[in-house]
N, C-alpha and C. Protein backbone atom coordinates (compact mmCIF):
# COMPACT_ATOMS: atom_id res chain seq x y z
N UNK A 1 0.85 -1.17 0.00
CA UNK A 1 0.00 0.00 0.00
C UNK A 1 0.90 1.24 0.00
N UNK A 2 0.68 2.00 -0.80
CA UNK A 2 1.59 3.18 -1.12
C UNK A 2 0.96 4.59 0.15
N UNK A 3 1.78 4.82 0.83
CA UNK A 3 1.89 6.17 1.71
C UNK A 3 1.00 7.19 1.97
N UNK A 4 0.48 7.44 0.66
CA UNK A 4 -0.90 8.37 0.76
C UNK A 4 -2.14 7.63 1.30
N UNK A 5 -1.95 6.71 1.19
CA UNK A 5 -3.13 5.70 1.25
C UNK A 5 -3.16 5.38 2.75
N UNK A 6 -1.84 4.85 3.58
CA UNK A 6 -1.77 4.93 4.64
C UNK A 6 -1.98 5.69 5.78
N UNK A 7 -1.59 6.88 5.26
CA UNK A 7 -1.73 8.34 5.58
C UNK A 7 -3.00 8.64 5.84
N UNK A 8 -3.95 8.36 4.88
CA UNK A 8 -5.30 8.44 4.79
C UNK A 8 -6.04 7.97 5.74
N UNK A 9 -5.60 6.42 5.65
CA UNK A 9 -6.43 5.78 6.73
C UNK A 9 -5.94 6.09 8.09
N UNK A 10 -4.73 6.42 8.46
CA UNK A 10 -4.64 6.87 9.82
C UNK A 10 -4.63 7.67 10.35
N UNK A 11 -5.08 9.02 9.54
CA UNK A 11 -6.15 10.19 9.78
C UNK A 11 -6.97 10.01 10.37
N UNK A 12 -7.67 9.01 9.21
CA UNK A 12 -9.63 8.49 8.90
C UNK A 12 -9.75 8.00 10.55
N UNK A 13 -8.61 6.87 10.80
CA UNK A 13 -9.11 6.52 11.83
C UNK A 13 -8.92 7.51 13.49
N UNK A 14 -8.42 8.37 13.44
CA UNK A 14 -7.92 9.06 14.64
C UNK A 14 -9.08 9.78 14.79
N UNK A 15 -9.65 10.18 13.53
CA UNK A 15 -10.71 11.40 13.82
C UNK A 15 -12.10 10.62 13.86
N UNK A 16 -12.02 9.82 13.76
CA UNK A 16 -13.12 8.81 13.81
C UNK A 16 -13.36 8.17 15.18
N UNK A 17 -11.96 8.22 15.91
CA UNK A 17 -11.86 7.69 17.35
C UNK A 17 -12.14 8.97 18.48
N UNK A 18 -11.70 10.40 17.89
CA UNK A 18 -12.05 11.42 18.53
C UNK A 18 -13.57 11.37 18.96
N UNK A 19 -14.54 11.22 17.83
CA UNK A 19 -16.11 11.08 18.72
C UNK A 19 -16.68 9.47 18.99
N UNK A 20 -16.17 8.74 18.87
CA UNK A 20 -16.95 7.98 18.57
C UNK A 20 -16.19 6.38 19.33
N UNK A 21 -16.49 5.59 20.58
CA UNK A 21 -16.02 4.91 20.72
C UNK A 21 -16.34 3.55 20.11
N UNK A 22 -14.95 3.23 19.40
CA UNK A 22 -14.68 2.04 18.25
C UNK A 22 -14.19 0.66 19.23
N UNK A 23 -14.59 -0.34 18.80
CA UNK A 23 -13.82 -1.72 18.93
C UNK A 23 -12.33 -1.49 18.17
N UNK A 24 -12.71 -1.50 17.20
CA UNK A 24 -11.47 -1.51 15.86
C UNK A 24 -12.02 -1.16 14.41
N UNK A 25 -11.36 -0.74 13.88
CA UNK A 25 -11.40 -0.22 12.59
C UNK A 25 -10.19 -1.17 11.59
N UNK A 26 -10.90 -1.43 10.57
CA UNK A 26 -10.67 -3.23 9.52
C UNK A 26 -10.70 -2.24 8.62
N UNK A 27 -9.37 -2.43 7.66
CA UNK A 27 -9.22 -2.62 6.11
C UNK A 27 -9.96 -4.04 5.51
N UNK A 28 -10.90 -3.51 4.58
CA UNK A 28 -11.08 -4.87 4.02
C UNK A 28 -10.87 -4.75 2.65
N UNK A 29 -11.64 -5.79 1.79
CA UNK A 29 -11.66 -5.38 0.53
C UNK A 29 -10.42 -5.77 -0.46
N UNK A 30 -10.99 -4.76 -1.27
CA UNK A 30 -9.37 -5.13 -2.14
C UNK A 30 -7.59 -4.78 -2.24
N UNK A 31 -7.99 -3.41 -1.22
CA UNK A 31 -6.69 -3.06 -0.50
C UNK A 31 -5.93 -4.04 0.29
N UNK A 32 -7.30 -4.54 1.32
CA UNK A 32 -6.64 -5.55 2.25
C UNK A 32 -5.66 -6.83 1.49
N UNK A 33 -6.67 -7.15 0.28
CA UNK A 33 -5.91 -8.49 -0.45
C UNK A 33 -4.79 -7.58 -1.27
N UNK A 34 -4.69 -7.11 -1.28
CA UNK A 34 -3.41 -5.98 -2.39
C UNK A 34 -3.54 -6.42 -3.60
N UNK A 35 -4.77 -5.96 -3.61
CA UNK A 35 -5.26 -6.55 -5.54
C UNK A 35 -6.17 -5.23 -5.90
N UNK A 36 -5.68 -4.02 -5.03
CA UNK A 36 -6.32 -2.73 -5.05
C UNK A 36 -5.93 -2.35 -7.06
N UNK A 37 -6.95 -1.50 -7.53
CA UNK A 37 -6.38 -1.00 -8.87
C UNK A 37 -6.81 0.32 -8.40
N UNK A 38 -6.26 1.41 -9.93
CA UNK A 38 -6.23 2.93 -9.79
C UNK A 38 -7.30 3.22 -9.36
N UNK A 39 -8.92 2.51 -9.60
CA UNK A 39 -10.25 2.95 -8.92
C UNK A 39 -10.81 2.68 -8.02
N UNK A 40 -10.40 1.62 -7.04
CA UNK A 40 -10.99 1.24 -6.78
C UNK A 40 -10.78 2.03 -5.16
N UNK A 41 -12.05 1.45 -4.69
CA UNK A 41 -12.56 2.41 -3.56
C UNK A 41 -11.67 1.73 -2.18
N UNK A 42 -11.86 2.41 -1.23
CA UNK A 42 -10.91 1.62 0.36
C UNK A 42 -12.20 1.26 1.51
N UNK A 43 -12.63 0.00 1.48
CA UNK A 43 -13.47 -0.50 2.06
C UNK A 43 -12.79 -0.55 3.47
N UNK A 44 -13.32 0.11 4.58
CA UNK A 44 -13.21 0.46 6.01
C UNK A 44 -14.33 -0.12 6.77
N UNK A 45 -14.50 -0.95 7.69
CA UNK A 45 -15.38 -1.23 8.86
C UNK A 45 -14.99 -0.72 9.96
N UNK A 46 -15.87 -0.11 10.49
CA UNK A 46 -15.84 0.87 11.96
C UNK A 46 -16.71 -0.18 12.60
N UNK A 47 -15.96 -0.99 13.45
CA UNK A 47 -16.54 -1.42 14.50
C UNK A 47 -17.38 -1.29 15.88
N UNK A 48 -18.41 -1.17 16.04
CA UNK A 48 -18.61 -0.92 17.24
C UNK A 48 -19.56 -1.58 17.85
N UNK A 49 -19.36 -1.78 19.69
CA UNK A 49 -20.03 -2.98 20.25
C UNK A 49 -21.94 -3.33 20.60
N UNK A 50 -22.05 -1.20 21.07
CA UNK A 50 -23.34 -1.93 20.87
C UNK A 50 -24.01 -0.25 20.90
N UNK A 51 -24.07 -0.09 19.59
CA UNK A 51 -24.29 1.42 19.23
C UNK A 51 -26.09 2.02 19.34
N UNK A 52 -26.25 3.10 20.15
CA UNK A 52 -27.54 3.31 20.53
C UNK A 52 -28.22 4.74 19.76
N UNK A 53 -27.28 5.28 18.90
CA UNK A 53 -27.42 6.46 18.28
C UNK A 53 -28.15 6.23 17.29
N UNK A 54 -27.62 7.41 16.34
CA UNK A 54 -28.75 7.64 15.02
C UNK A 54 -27.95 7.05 13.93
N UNK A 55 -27.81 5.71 12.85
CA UNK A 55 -27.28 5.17 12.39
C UNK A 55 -26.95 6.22 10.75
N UNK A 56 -27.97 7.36 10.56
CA UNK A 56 -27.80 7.95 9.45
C UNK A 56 -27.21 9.41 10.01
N UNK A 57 -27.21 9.95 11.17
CA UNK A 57 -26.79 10.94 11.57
C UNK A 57 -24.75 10.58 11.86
N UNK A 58 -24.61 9.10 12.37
CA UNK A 58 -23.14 8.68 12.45
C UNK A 58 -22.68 8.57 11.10
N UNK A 59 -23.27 7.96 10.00
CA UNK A 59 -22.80 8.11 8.67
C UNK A 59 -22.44 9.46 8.35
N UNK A 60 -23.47 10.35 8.48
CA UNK A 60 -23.45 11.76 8.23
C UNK A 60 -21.67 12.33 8.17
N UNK A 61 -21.60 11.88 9.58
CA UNK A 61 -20.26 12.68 9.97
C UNK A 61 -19.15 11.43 9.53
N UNK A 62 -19.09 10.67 9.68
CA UNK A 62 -17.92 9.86 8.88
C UNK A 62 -17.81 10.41 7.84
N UNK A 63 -19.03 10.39 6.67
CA UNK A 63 -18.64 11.23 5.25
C UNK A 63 -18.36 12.41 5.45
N UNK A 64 -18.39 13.09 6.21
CA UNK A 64 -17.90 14.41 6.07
C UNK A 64 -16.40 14.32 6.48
N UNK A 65 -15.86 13.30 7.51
CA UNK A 65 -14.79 13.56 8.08
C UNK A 65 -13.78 12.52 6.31
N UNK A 66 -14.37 11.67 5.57
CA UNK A 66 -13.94 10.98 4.20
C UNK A 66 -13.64 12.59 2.89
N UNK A 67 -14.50 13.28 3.54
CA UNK A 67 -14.65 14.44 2.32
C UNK A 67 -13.36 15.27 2.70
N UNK A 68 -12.73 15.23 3.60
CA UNK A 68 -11.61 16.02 4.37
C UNK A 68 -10.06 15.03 3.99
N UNK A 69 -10.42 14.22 3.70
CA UNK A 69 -9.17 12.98 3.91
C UNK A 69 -9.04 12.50 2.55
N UNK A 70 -10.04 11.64 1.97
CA UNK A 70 -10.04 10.85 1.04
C UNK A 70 -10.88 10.19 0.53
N UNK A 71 -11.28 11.10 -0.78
CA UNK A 71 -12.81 9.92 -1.30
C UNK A 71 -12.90 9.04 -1.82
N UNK A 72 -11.97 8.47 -1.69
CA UNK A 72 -11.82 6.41 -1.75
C UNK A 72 -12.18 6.05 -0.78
N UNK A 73 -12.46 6.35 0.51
CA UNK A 73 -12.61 5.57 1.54
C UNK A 73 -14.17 5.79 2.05
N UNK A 74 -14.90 4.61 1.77
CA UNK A 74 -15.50 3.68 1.88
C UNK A 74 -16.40 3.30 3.22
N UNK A 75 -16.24 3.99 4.35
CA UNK A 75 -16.66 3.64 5.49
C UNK A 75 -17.90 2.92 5.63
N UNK A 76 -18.18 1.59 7.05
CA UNK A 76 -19.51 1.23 6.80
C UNK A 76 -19.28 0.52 8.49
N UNK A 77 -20.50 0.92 9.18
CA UNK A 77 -20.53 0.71 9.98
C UNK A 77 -21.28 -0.52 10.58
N UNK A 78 -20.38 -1.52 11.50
CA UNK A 78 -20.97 -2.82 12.00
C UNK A 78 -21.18 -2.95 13.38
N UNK A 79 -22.15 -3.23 13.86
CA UNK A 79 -22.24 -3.00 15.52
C UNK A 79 -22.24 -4.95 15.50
N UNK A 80 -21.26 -4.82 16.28
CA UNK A 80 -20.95 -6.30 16.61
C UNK A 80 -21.79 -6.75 17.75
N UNK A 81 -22.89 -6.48 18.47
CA UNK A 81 -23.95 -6.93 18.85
C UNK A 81 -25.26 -7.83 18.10
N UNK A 82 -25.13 -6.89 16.63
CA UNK A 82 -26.37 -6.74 16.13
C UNK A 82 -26.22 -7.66 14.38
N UNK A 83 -25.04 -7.86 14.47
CA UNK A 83 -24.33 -8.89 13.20
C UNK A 83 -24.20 -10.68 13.16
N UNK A 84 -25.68 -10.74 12.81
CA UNK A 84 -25.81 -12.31 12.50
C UNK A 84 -25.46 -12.31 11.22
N UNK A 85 -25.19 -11.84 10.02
CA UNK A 85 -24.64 -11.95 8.93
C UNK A 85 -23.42 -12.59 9.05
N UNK A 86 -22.58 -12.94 9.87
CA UNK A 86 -21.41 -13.20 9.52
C UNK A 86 -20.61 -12.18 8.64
N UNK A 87 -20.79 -11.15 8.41
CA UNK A 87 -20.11 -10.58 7.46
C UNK A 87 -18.81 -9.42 8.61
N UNK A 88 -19.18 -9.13 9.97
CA UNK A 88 -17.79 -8.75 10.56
C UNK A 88 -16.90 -9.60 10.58
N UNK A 89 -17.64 -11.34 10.99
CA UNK A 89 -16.55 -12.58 10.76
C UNK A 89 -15.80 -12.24 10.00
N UNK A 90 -16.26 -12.71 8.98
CA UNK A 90 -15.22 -12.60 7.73
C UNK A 90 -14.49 -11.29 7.77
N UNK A 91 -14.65 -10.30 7.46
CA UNK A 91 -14.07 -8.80 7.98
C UNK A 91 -12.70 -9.20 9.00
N UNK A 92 -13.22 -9.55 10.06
CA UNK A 92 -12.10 -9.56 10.74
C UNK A 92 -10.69 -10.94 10.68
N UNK A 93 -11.30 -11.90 9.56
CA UNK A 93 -10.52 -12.89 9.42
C UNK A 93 -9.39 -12.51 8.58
N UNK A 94 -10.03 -11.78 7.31
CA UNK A 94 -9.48 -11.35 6.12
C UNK A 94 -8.68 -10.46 6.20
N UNK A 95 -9.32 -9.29 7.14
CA UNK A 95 -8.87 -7.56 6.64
C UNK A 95 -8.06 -7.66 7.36
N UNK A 96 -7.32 -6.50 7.82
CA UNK A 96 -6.17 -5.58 8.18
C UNK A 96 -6.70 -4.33 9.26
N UNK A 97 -5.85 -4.76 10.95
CA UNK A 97 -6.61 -3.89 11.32
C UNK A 97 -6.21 -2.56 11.47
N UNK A 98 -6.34 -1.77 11.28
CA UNK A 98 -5.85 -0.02 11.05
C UNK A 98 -5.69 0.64 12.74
């Protein structure tokens, strides 16, 4: 992963940890497998354990804090309470944690 990219995400994630208490924050995707190309977007999971807020008002401000950093990145939020999908599983088997 080339420097800007790194850079990015460890912005993304500091200011993301300023409001908001995280489990962990996961690279996933195609960055994670390093099969990233020139378009493709930076798939991020913001973890968290058991979130009681406004799920479109927390998006709100992640994209705004993505519009400041980097609009490849992808954010999507998983409350690991509320995830019978299996899909943080996998997330956290695969990805990369930031």
């Amino acid at each position: 992963m080339d420097k800007k990219t790194t850079t990015a995400l460890n912005r993304f994630s500091k200011k993301v940890k300023e409001f908001l208490d995280v489990e962990e924050i996961i690279l996933f995707g195609s960055y994670a497998k390093g099969e990233q190309k020139y378009s493709s977007d930076i798939d991020i999971a913001v973890v968290v354990s058991d979130f009681e807020g406004d799920f479109l008002e927390l998006n709100a401000k992640l994209f705004s804090i993505v519009r400041n950093i980097d609009l490849r990145i992808e954010p999507i939020i998983l409350d690991r309470k509320n995830d019978r999908s299996g899909f943080l599983e996998s997330i956290e088997k695969y990805g990369i944690l930031i």
